[in-house]
PDB file of N, CA and C in Angstrom:
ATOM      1  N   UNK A   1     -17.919  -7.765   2.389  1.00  0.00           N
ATOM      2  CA  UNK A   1     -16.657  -8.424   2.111  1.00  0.00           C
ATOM      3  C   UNK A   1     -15.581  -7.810   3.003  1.00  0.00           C
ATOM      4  N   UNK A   2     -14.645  -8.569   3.578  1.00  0.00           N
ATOM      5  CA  UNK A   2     -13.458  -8.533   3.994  1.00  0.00           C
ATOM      6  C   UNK A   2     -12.279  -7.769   3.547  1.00  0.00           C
ATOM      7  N   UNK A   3     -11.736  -6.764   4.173  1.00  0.00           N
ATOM      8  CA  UNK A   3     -10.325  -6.775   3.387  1.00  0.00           C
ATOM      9  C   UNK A   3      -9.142  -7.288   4.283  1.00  0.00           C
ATOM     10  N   UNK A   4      -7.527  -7.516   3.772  1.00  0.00           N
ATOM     11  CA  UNK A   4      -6.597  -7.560   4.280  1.00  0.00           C
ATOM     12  C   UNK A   4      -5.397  -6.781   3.640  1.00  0.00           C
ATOM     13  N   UNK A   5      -4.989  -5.732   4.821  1.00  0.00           N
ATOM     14  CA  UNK A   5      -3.989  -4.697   4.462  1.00  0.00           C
ATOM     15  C   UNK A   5      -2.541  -5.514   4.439  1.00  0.00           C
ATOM     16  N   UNK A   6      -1.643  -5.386   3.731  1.00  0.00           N
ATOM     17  CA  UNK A   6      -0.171  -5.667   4.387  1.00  0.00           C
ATOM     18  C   UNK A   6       0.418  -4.307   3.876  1.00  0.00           C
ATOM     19  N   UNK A   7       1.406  -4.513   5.174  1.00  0.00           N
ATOM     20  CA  UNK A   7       2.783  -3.215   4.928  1.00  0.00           C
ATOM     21  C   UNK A   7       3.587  -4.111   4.553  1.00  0.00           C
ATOM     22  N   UNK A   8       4.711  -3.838   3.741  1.00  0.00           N
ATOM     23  CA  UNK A   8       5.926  -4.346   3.044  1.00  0.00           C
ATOM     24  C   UNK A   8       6.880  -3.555   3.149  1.00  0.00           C
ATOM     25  N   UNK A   9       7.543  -3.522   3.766  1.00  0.00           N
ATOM     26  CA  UNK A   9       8.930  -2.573   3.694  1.00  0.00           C
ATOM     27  C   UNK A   9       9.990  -3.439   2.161  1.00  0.00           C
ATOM     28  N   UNK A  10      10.135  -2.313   1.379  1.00  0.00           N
ATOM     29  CA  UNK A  10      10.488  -2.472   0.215  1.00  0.00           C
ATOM     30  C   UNK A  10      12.208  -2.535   0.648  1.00  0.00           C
ATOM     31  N   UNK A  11      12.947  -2.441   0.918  1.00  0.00           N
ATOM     32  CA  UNK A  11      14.386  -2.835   1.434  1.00  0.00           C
ATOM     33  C   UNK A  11      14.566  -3.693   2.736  1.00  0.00           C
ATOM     34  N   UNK A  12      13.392  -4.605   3.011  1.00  0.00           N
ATOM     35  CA  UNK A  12      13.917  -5.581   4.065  1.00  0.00           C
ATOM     36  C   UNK A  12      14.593  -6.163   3.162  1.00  0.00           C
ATOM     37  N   UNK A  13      15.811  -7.285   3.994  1.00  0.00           N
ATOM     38  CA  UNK A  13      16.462  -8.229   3.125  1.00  0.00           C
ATOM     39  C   UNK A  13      17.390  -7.534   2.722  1.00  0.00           C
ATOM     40  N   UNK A  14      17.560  -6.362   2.177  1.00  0.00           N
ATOM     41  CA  UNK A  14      18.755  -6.094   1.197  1.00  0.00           C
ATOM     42  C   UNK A  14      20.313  -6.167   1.848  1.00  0.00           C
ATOM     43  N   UNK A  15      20.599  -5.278   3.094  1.00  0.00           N
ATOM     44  CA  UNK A  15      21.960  -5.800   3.472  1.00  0.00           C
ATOM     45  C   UNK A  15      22.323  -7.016   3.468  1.00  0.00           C
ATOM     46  N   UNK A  16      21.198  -8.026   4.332  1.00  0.00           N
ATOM     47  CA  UNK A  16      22.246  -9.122   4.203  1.00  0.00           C
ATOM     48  C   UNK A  16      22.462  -9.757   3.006  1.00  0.00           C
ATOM     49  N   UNK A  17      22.475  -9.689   2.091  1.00  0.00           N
ATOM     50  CA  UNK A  17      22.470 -10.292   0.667  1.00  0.00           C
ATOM     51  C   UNK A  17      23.881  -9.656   0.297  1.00  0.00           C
ATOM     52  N   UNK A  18      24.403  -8.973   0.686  1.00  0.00           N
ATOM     53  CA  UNK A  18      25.430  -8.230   0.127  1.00  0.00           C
ATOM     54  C   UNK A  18      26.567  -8.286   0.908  1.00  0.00           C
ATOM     55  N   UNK A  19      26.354  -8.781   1.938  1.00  0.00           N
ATOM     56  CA  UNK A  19      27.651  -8.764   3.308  1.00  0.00           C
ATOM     57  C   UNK A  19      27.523  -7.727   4.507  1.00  0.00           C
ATOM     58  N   UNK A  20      26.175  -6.853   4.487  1.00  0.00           N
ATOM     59  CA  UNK A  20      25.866  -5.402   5.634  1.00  0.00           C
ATOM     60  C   UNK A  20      24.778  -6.176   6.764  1.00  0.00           C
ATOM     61  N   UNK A  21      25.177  -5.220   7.397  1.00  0.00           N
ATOM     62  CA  UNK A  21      24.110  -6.105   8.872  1.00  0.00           C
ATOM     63  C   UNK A  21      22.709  -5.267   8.940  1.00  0.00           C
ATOM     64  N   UNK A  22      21.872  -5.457   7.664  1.00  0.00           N
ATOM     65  CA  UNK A  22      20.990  -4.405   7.554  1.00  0.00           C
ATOM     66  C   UNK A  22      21.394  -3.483   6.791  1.00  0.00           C
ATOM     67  N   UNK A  23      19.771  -3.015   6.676  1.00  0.00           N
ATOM     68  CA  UNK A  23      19.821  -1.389   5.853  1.00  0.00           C
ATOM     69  C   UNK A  23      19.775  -0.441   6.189  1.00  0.00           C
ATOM     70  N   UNK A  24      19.580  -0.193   7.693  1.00  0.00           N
ATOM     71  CA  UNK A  24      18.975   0.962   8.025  1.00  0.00           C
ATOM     72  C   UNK A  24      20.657   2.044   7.983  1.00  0.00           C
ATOM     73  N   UNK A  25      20.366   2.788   6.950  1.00  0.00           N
ATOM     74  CA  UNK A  25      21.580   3.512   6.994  1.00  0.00           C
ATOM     75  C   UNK A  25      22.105   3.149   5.840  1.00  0.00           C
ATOM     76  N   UNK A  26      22.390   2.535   5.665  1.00  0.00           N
ATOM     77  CA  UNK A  26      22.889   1.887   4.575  1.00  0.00           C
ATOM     78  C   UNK A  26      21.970   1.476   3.097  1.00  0.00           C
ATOM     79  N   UNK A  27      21.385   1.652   2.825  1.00  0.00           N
ATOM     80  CA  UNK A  27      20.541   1.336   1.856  1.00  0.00           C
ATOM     81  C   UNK A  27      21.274   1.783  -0.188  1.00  0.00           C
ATOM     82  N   UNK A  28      22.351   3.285   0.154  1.00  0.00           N
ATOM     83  CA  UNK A  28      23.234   3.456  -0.890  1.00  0.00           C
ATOM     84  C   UNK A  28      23.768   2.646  -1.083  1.00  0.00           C
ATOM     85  N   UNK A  29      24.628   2.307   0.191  1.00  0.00           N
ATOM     86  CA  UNK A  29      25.730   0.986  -0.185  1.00  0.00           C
ATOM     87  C   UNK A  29      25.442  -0.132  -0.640  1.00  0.00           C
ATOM     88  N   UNK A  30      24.329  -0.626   0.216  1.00  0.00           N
ATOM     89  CA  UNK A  30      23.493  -1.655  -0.261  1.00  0.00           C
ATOM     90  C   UNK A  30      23.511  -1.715  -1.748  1.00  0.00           C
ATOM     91  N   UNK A  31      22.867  -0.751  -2.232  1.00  0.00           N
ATOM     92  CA  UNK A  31      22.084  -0.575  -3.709  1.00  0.00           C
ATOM     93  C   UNK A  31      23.740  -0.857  -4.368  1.00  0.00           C
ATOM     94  N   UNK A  32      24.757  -0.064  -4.205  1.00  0.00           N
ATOM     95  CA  UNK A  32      26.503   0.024  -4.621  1.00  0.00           C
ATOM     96  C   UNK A  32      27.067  -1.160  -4.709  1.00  0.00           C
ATOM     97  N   UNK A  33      26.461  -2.156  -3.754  1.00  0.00           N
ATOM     98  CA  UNK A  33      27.361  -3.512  -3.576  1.00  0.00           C
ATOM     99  C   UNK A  33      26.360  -4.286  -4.761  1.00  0.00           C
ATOM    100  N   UNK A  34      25.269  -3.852  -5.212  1.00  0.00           N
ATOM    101  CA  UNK A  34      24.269  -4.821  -5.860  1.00  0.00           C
ATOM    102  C   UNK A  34      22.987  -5.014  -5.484  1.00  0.00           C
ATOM    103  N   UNK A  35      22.820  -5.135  -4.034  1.00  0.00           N
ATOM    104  CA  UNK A  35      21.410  -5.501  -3.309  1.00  0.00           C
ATOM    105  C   UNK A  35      20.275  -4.835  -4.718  1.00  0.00           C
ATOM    106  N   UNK A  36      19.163  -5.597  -4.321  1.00  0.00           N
ATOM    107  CA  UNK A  36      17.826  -5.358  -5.427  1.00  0.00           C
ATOM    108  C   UNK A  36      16.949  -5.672  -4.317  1.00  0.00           C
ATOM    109  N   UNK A  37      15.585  -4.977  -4.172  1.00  0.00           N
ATOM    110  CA  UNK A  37      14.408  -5.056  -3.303  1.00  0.00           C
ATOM    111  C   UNK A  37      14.009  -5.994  -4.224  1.00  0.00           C
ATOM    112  N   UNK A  38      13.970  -7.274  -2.947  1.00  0.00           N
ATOM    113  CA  UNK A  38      12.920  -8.508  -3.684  1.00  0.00           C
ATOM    114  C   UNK A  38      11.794  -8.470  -2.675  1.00  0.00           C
ATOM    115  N   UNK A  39      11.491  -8.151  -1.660  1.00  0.00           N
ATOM    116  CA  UNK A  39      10.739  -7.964  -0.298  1.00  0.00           C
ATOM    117  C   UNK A  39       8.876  -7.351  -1.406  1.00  0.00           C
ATOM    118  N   UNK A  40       9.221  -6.480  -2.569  1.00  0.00           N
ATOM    119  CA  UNK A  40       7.676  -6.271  -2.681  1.00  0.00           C
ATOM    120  C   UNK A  40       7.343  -7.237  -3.813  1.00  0.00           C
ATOM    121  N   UNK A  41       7.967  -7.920  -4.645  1.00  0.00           N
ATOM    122  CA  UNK A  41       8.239  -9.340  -5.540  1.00  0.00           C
ATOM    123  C   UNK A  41       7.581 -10.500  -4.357  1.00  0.00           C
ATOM    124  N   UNK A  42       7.697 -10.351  -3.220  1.00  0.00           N
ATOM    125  CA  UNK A  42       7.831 -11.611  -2.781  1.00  0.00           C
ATOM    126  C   UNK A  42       6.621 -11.539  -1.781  1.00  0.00           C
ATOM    127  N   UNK A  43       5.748 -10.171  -1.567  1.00  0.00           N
ATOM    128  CA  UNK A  43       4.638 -10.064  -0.818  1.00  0.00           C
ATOM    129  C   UNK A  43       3.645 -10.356  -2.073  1.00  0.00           C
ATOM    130  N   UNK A  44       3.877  -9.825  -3.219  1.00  0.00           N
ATOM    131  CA  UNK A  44       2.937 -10.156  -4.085  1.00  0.00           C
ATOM    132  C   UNK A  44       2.552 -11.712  -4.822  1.00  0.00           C
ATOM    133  N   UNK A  45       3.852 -12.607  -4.490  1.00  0.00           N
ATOM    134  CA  UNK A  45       3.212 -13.994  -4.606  1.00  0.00           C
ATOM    135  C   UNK A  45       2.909 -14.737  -3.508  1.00  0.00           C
ATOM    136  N   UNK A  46       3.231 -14.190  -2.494  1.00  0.00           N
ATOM    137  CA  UNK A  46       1.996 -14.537  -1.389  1.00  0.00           C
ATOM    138  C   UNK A  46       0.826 -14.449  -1.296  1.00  0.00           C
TER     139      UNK A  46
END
């Protein structure tokens, strides 16, 4: 049998949801303005 790995980065998505150009760096603020990791929610119904 076959397998298939995925990587998921668990804070893609989050700045822009909030008004930031990205997370990298930012991921407090992110979390401060509201942002929520939907990125591992959304590999798992794939």
């Amino acid at each position: 049998m076959e397998a298939i790995g995925v990587v998921v980065n668990p804070i893609a998505g989050m700045g822009g949801r909030v008004g930031l150009k990205g997370t990298d760096g930012n991921v407090e603020e992110a979390r401060r303005r509201g942002a929520e990791p939907r990125a591992p929610d959304r590999a798992r119904e794939a």
